[in-house]
C-alpha atoms as a PDB file:
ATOM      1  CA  UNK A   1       4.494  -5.848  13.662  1.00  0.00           C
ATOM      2  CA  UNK A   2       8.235  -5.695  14.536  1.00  0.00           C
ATOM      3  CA  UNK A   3      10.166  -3.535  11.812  1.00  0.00           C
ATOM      4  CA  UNK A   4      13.466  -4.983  10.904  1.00  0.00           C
ATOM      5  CA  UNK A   5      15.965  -3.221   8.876  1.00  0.00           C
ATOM      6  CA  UNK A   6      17.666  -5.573   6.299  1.00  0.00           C
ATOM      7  CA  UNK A   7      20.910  -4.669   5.004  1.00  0.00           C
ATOM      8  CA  UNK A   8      22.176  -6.407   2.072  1.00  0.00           C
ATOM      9  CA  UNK A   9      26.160  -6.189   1.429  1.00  0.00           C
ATOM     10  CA  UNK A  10      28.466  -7.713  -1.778  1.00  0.00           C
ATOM     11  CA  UNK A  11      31.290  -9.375  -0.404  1.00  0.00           C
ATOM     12  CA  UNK A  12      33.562  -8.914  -3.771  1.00  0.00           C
ATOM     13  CA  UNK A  13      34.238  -5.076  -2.905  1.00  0.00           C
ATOM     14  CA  UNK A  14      36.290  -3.951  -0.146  1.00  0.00           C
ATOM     15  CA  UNK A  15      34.157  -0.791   1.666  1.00  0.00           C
ATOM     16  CA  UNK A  16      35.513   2.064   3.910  1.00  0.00           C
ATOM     17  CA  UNK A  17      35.763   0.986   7.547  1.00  0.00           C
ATOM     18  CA  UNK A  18      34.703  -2.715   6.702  1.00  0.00           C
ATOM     19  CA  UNK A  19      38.056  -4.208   7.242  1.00  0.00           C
ATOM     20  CA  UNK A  20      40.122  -6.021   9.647  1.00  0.00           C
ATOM     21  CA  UNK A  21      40.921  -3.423  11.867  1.00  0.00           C
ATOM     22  CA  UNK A  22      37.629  -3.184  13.284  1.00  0.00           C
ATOM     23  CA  UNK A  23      37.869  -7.271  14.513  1.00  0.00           C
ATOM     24  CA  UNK A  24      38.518  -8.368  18.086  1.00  0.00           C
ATOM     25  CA  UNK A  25      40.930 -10.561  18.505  1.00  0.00           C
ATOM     26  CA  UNK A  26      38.756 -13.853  18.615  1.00  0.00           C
ATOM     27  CA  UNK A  27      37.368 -12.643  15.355  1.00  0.00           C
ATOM     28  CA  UNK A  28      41.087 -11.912  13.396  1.00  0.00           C
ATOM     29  CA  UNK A  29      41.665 -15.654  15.189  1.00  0.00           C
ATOM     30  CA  UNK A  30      38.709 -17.335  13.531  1.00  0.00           C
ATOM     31  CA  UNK A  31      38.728 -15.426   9.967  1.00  0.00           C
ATOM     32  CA  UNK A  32      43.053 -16.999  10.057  1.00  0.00           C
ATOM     33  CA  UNK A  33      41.670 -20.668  10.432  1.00  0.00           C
ATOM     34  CA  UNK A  34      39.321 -20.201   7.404  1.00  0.00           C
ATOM     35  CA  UNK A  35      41.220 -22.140   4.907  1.00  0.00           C
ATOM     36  CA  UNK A  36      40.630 -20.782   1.779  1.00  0.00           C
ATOM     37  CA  UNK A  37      41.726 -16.909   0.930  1.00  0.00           C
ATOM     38  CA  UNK A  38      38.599 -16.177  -0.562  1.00  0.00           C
ATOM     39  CA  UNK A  39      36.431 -17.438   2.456  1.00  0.00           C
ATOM     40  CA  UNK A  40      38.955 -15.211   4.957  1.00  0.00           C
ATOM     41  CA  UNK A  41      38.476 -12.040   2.754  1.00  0.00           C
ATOM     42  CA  UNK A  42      34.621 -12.720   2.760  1.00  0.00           C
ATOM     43  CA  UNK A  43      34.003 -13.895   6.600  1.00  0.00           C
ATOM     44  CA  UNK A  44      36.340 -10.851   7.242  1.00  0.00           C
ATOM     45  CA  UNK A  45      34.113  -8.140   4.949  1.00  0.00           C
ATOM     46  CA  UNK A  46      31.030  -9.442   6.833  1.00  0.00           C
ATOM     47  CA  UNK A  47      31.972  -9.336  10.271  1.00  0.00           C
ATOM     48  CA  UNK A  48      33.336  -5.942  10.031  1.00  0.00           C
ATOM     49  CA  UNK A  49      30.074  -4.779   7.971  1.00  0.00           C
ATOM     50  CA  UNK A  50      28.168  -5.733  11.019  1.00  0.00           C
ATOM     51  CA  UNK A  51      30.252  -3.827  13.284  1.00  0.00           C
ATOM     52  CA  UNK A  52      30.203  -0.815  11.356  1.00  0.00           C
ATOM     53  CA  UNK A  53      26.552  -1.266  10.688  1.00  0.00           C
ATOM     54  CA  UNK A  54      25.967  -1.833  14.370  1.00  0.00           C
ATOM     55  CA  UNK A  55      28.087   0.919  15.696  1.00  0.00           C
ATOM     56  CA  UNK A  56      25.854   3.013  13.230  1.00  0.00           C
ATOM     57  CA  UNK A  57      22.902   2.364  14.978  1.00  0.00           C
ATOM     58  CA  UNK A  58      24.317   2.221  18.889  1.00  0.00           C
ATOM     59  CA  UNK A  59      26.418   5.392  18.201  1.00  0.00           C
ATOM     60  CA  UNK A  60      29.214   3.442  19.058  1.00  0.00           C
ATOM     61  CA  UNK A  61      32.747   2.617  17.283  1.00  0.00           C
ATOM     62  CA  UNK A  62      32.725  -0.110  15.291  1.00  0.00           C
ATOM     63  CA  UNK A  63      35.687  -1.504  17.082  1.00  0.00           C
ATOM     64  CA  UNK A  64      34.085  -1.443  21.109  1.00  0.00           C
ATOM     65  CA  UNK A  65      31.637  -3.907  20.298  1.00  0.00           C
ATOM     66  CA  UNK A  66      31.539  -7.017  22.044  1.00  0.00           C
ATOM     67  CA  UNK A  67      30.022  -9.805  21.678  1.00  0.00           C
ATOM     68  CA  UNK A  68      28.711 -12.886  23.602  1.00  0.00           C
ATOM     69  CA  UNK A  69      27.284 -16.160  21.417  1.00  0.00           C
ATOM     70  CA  UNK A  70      24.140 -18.346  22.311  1.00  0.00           C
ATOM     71  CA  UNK A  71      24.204 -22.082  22.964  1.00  0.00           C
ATOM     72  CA  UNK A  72      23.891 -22.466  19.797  1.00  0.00           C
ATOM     73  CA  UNK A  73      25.994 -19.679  18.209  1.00  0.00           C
ATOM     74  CA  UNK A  74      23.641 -16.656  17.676  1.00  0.00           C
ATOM     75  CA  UNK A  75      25.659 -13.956  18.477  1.00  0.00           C
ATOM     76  CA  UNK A  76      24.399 -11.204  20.709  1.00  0.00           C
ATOM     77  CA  UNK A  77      26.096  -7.888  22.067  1.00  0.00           C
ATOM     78  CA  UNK A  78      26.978  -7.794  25.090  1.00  0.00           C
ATOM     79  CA  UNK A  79      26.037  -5.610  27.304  1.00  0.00           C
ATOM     80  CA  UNK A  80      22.468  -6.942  26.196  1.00  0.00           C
ATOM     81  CA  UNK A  81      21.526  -3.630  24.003  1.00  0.00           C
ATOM     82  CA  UNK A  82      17.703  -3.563  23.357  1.00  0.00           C
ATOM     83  CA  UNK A  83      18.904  -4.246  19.497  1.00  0.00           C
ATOM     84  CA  UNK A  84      18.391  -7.691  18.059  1.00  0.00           C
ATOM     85  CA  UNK A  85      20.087  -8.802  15.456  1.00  0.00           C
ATOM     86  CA  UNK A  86      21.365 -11.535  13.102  1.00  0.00           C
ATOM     87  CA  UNK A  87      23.712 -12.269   9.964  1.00  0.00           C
ATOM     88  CA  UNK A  88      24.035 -14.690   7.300  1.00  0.00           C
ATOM     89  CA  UNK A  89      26.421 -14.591   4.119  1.00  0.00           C
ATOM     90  CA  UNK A  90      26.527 -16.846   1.252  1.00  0.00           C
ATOM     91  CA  UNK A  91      28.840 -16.379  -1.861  1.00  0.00           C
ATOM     92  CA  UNK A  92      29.495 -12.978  -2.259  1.00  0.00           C
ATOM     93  CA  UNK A  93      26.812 -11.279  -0.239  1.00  0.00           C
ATOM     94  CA  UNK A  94      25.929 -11.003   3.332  1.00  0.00           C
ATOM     95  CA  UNK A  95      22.472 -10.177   4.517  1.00  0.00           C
ATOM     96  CA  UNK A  96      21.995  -8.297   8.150  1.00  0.00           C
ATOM     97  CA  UNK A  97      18.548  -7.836   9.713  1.00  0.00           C
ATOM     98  CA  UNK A  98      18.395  -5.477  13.005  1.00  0.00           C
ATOM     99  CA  UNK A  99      15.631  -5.371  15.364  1.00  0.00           C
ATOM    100  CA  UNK A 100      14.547  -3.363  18.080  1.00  0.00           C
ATOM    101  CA  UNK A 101      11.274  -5.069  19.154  1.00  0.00           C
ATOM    102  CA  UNK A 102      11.853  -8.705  18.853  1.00  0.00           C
ATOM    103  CA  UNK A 103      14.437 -11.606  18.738  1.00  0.00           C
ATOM    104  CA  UNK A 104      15.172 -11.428  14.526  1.00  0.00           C
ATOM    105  CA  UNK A 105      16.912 -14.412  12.590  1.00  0.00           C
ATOM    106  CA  UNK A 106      17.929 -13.884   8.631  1.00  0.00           C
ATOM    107  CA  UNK A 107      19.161 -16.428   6.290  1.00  0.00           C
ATOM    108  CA  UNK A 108      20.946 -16.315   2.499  1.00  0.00           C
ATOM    109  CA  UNK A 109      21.614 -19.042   0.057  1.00  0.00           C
ATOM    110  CA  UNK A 110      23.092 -19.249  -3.175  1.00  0.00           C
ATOM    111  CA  UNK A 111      20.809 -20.965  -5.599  1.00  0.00           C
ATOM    112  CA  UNK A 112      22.256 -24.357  -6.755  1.00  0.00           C
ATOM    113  CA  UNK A 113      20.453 -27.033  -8.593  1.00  0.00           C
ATOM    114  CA  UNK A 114      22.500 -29.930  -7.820  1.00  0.00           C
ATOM    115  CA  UNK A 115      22.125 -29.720  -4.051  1.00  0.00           C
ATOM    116  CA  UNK A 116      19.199 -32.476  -3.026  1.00  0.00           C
ATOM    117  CA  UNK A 117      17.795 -29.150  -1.247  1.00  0.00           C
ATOM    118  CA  UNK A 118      14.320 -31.398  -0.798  1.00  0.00           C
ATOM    119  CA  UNK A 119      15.967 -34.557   0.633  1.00  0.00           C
ATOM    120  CA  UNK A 120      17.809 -31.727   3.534  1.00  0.00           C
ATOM    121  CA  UNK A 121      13.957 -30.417   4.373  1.00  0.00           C
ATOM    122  CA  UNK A 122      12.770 -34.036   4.419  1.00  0.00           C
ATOM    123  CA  UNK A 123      15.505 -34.587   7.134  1.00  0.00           C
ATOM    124  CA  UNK A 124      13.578 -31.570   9.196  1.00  0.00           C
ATOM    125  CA  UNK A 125      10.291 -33.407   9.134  1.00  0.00           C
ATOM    126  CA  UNK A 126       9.392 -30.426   6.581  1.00  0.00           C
ATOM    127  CA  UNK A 127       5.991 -31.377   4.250  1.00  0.00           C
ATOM    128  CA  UNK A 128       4.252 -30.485   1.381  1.00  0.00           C
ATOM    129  CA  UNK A 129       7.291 -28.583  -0.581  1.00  0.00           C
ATOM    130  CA  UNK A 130       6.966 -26.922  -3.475  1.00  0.00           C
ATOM    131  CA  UNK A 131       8.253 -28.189  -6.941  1.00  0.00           C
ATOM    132  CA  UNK A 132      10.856 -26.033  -8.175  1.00  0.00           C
ATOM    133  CA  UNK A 133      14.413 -25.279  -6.711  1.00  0.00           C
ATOM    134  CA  UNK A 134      14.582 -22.085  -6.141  1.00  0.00           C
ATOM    135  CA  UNK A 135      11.148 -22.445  -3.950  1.00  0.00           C
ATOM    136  CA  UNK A 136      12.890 -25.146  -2.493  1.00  0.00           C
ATOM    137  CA  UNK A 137      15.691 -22.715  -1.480  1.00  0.00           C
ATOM    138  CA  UNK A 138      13.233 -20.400  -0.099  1.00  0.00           C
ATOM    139  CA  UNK A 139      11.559 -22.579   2.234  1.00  0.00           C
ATOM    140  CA  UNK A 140      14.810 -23.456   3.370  1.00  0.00           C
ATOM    141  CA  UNK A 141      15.941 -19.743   4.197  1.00  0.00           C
ATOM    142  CA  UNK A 142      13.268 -19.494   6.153  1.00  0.00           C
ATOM    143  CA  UNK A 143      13.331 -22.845   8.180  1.00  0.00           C
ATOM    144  CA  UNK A 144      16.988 -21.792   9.441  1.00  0.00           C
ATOM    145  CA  UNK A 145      15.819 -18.064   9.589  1.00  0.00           C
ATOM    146  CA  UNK A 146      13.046 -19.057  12.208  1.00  0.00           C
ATOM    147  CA  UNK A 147      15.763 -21.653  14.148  1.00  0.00           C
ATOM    148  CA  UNK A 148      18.128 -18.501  14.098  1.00  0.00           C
ATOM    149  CA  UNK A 149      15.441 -15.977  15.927  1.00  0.00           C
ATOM    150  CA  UNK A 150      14.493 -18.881  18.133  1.00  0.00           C
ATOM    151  CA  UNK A 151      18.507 -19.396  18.726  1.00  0.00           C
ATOM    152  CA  UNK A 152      17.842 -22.731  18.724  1.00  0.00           C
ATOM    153  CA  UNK A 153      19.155 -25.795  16.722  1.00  0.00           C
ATOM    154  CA  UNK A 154      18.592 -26.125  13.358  1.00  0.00           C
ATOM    155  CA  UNK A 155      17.476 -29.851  13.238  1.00  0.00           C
ATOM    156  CA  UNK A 156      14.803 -28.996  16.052  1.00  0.00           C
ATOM    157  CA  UNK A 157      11.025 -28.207  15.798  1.00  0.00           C
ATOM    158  CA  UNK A 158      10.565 -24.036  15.150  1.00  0.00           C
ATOM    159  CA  UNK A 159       8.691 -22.469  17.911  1.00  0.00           C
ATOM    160  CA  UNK A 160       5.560 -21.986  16.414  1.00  0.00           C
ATOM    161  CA  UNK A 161       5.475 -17.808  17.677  1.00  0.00           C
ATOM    162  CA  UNK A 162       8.598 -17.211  15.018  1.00  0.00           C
ATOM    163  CA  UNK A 163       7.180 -15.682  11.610  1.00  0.00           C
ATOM    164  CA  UNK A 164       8.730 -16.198   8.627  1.00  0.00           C
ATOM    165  CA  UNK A 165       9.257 -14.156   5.362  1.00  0.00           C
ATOM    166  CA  UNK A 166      10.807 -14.270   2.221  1.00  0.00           C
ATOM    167  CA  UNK A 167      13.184 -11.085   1.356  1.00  0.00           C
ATOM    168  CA  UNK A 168      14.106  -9.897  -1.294  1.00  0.00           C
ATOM    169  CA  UNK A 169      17.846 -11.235  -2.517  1.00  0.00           C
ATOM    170  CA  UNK A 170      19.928 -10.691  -5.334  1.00  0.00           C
ATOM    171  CA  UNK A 171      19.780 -12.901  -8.356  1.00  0.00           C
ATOM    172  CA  UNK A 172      20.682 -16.416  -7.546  1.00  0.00           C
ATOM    173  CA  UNK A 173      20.128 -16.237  -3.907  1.00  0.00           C
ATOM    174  CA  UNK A 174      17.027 -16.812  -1.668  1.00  0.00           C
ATOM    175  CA  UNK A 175      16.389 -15.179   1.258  1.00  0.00           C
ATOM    176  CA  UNK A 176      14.676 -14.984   4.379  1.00  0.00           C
ATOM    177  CA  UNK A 177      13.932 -13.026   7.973  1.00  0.00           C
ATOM    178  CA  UNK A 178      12.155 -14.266  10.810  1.00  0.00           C
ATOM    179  CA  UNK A 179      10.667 -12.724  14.261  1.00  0.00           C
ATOM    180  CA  UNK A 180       9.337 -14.056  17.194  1.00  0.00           C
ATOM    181  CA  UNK A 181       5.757 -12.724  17.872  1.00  0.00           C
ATOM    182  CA  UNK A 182       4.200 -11.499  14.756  1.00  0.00           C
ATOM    183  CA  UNK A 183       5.340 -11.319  11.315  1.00  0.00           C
ATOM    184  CA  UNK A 184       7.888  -8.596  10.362  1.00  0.00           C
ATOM    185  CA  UNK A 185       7.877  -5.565   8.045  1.00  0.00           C
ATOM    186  CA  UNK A 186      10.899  -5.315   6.658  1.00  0.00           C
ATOM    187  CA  UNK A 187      12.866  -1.940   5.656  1.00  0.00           C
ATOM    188  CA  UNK A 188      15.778  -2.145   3.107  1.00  0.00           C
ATOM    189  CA  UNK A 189      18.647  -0.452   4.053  1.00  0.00           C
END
């Protein structure tokens, strides 16, 4: 069983070090198209979370990381480092899930009862779904946090040698991580 360390991080707090002067440049670029203020200061709070949290575990500034993305966006570091890992964010958290055995994929979502969350699975050939919305929102969290390990699309069939499993999230949100090969144990961080 691949252990994954899951960190969970609010997004309405600035922290030490998680700011924009640990970015690349591409990074400062995207986080100034973001059109809303509150969507800059949030995709900027993530991003340099991850670094920090990565440099953490490589021993390495925050700010010497680089990064190369998939096909189909999953970012990766580059030099390949034996560390997998993946991020999601949703309202004011963002959820991190680090790997060193296996390819790792993580998704958030913030609750909401008037998104058609069922008619979206439909649309990915998902079947027999639960009743409620919040188990609704789970079984999506893990559909795109078994696409995100795979690195694949989101709209295609998951490989079936990605596990899924539900995480715990803060109140509101569902969440999920994902591994290829067996099912995880997770570790909160």
């Amino acid at each position: 069983m691949p252990l994954v360390d899951v960190w969970t991080i609010s997004l309405t707090e600035p922290h030490p070090g998680h700011d924009a002067a640990v970015l690349s440049f591409d990074e400062t670029a995207r986080a100034a198209r973001l059109r809303f203020e509150g969507d800059r200061i949030r995709w900027i709070r993530s991003r340099a979370a991850l670094r920090a949290i990565l440099g953490s575990y490589l021993n390495q500034p925050a700010a010497a990381l680089r990064f190369l993305t998939g096909p189909h966006g999953k970012p990766a570091l580059q030099p390949e480092a034996r560390l997998h890992f993946n991020l999601s964010h949703a309202g004011d958290y963002a959820l991190f899930a680090l790997c060193e055995d296996a390819p790792v994929g993580i998704d958030i979502e913030r609750v909401r009862p008037k998104v058609d969350i069922a008619a979206l699975l439909r649309r990915l050939s998902e079947t027999d779904l639960p009743d409620t919305v919040p188990e609704l929102f789970q079984r999506w969290t893990q559909r795109e946090a078994r696409s995100k390990a795979a690195g694949g699309e989101l709209f295609a069939a998951p490989l079936t040698d990605i596990f899924a499993l539900d995480i715990t999230a803060p109140e509101g949100y569902a969440a999920s991580i994902a591994c290829r090969g067996s099912v995880p144990r997770v570790r909160y961080c």
